[in-house]
N, C-alpha and C. Protein backbone atom coordinates (compact mmCIF):
# COMPACT_ATOMS: atom_id res chain seq x y z
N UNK A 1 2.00 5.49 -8.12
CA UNK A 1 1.33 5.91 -9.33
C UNK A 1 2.31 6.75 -10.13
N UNK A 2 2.60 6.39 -11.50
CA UNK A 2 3.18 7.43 -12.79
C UNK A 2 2.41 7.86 -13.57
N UNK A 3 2.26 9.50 -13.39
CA UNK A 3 1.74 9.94 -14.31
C UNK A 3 2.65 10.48 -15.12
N UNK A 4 4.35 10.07 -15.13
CA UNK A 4 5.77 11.51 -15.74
C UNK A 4 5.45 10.58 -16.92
N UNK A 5 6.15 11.65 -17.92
CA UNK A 5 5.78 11.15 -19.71
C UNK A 5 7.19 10.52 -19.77
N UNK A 6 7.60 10.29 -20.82
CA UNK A 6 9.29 9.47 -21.42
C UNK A 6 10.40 10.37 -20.89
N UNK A 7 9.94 11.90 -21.26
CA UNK A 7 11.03 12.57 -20.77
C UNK A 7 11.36 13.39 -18.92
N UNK A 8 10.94 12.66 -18.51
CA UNK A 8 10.88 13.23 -17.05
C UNK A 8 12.00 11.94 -16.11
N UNK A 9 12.04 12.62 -14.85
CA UNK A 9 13.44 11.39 -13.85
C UNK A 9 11.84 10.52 -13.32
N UNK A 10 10.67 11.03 -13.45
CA UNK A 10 9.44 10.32 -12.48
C UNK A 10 9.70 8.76 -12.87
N UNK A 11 9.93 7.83 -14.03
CA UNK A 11 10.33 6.55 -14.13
C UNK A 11 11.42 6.09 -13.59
N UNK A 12 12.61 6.69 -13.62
CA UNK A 12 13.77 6.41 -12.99
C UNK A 12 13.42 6.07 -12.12
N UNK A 13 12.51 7.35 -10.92
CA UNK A 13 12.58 7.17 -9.36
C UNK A 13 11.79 6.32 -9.42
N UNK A 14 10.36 5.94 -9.91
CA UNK A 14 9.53 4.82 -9.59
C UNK A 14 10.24 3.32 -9.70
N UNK A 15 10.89 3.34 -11.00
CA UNK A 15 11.32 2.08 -10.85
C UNK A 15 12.51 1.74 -10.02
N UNK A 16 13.51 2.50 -9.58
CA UNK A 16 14.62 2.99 -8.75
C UNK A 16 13.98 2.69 -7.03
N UNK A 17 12.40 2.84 -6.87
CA UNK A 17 11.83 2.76 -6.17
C UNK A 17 11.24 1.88 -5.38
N UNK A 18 10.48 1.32 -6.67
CA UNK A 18 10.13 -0.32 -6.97
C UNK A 18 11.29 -1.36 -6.53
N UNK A 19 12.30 -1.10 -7.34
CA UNK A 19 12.89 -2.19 -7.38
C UNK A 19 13.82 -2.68 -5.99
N UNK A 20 14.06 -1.52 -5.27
CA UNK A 20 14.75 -1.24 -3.97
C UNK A 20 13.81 -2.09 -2.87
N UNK A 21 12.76 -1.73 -2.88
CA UNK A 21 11.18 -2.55 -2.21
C UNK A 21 11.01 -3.57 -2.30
N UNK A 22 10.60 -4.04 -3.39
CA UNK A 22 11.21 -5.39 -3.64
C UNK A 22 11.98 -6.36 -3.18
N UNK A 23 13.50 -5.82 -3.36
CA UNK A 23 14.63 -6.28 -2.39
C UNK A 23 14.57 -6.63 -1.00
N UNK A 24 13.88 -5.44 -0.75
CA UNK A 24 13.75 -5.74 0.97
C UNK A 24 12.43 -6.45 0.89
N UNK A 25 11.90 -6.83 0.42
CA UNK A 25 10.83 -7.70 0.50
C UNK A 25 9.71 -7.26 0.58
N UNK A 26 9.33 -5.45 0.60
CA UNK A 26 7.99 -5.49 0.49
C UNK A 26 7.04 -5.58 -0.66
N UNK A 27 5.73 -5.41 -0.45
CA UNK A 27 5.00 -5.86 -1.96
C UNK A 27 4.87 -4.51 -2.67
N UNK A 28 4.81 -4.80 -3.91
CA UNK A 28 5.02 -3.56 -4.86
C UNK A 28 3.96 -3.37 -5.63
N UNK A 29 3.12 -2.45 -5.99
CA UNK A 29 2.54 -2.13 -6.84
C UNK A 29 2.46 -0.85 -7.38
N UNK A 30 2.43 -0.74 -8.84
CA UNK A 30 2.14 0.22 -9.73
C UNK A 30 1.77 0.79 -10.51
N UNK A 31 1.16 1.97 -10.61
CA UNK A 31 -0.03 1.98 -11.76
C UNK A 31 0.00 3.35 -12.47
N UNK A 32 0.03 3.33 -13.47
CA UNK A 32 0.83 3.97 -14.60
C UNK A 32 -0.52 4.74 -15.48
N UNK A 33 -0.53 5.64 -15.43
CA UNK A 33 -1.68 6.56 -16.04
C UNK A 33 -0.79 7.64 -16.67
N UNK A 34 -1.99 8.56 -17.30
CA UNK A 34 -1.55 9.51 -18.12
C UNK A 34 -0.46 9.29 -19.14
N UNK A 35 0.41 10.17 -19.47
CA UNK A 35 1.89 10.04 -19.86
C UNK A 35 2.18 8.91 -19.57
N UNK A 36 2.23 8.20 -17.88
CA UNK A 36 3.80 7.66 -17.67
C UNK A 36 2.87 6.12 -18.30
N UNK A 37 1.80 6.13 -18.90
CA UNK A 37 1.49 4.89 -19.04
C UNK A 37 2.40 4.32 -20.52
N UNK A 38 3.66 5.75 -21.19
CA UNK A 38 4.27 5.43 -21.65
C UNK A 38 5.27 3.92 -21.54
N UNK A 39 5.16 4.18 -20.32
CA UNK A 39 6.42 2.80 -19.60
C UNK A 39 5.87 1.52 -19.28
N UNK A 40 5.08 1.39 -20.03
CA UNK A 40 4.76 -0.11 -20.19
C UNK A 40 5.71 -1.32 -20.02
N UNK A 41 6.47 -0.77 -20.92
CA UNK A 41 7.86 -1.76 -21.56
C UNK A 41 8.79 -1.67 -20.56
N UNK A 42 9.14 -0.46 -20.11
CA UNK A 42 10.33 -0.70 -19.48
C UNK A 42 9.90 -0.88 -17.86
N UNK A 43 8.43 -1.14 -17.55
CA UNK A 43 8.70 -1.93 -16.27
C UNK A 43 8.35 -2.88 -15.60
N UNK A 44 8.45 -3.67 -17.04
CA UNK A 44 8.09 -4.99 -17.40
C UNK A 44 9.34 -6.00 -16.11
N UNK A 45 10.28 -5.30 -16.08
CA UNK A 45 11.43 -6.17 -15.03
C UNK A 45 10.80 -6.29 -13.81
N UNK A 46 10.20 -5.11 -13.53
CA UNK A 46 9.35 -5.32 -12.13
C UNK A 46 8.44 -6.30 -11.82
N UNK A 47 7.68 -6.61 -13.20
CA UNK A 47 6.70 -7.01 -13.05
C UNK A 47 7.14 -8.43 -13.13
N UNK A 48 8.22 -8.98 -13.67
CA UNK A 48 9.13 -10.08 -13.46
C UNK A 48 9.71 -10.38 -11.63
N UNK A 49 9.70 -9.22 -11.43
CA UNK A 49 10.86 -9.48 -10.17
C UNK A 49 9.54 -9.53 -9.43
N UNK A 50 8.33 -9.58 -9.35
CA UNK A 50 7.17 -9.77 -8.60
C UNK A 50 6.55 -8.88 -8.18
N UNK A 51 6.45 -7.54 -8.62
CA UNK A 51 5.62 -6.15 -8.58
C UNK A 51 4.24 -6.37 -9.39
N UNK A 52 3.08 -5.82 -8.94
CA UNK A 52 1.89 -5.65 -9.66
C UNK A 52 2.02 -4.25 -10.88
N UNK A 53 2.17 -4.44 -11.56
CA UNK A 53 2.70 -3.15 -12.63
C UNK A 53 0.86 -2.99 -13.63
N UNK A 54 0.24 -2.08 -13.45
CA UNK A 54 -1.25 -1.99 -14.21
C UNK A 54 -0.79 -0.80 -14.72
N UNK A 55 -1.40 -0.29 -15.89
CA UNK A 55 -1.47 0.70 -16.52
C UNK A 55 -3.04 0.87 -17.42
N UNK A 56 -3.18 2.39 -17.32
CA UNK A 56 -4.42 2.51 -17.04
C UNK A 56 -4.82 2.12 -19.32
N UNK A 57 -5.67 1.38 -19.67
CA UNK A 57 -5.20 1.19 -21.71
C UNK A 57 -6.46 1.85 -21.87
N UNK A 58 -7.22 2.98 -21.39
CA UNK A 58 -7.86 4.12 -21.54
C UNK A 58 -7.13 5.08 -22.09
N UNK A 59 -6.31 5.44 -21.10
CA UNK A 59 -5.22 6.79 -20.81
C UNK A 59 -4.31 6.40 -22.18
N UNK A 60 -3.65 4.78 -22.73
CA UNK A 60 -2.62 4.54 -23.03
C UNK A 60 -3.23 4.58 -24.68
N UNK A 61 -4.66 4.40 -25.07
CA UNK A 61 -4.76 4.30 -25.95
C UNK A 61 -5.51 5.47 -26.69
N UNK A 62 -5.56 6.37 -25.84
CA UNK A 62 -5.34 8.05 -25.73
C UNK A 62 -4.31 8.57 -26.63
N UNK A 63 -3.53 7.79 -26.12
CA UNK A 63 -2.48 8.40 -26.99
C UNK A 63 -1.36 7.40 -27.84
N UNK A 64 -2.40 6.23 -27.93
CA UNK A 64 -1.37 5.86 -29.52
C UNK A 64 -0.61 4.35 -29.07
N UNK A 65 -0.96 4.14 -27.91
CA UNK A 65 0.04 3.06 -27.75
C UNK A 65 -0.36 2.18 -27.07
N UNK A 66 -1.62 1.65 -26.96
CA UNK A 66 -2.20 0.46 -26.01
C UNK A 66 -2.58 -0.37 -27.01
N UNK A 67 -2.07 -1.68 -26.24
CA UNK A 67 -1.80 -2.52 -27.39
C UNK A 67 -2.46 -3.72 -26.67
N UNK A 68 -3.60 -4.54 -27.28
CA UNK A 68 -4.16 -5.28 -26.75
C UNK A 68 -3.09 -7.09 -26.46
N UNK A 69 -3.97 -6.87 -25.22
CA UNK A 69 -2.81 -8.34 -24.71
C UNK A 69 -1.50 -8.23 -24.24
N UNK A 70 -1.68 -7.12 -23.72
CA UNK A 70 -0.33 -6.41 -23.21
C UNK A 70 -0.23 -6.50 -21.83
N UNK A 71 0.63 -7.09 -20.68
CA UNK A 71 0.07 -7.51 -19.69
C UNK A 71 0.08 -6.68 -18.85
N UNK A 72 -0.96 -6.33 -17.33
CA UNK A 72 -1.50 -5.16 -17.16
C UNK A 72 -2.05 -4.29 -17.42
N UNK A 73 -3.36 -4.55 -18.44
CA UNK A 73 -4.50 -3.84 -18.99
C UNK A 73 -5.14 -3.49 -17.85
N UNK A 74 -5.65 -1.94 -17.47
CA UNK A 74 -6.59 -2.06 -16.71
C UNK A 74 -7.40 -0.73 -16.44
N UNK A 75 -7.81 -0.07 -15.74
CA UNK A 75 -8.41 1.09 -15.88
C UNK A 75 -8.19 1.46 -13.91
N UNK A 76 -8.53 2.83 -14.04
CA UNK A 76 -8.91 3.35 -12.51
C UNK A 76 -9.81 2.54 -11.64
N UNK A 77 -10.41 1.56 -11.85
CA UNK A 77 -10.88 0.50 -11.17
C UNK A 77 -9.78 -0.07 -10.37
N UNK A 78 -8.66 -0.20 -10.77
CA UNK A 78 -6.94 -1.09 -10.51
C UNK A 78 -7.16 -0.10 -9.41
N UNK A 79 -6.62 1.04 -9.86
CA UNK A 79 -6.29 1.93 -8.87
C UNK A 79 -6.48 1.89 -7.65
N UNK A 80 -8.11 2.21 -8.12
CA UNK A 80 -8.74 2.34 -6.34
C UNK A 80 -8.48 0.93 -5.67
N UNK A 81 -8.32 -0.42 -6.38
CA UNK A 81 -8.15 -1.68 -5.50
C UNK A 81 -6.79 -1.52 -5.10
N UNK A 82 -5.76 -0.88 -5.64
CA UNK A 82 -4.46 -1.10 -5.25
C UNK A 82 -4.15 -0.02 -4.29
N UNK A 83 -4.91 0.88 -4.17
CA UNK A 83 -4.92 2.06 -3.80
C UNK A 83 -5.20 1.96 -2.00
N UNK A 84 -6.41 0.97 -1.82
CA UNK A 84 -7.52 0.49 -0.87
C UNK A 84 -6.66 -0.60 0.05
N UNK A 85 -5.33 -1.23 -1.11
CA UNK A 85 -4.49 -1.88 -0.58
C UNK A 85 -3.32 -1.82 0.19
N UNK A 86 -3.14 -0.29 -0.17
CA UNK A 86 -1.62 0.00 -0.15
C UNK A 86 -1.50 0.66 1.46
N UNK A 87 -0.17 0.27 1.99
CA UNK A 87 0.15 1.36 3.28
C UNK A 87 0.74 2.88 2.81
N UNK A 88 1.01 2.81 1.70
CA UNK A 88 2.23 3.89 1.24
C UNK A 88 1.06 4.45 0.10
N UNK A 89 1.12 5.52 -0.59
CA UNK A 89 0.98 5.81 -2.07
C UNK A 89 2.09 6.87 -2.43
N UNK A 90 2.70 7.14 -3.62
CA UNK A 90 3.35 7.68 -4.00
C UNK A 90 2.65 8.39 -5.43
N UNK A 91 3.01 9.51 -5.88
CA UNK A 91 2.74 9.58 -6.86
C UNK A 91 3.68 10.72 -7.22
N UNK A 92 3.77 10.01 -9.04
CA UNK A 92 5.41 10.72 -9.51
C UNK A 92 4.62 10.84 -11.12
């Protein structure tokens, strides 16, 4: 989970994070609230390289930037399913 805004390292490490996981083959998911639902865009590669990338377009359109048809629309509903899924949680 990202809640860091544009100016914080919390995207770096998530996607720095992500993308390492990946590699080794495990499954990735991420879900982007508050602030960090800033990073829509930039972790769009993940979501290419086969990561579940949701961001919460409550939180995102809160503040100016949820943009319909944007892929990974979703709300705290995501959460708790990805959440319910996960062996790991992280939150940055």
């Amino acid at each position: 989970m990202l809640l860091s805004g544009e100016r914080s390292e919390g995207a770096h490490s998530a996607r720095e994070l992500a993308a390492e996981a990946l590699r080794q083959g495990w499954r990735v998911s991420l879900f982007l609230a508050g602030d960090g639902t800033a990073h829509t865009g930039s972790m769009a590669p993940l979501r290419e390289a086969g990561a579940r990338v949701v961001h919460c377009s409550a939180d995102a359109a809160v503040r100016g930037w949820d943009r319909s048809g944007t892929p990974g629309r979703g709300s705290f509903v995501d959460l708790g399913n990805l959440a319910t899924d996960a062996d790991r949680v992280l939150v940055l």
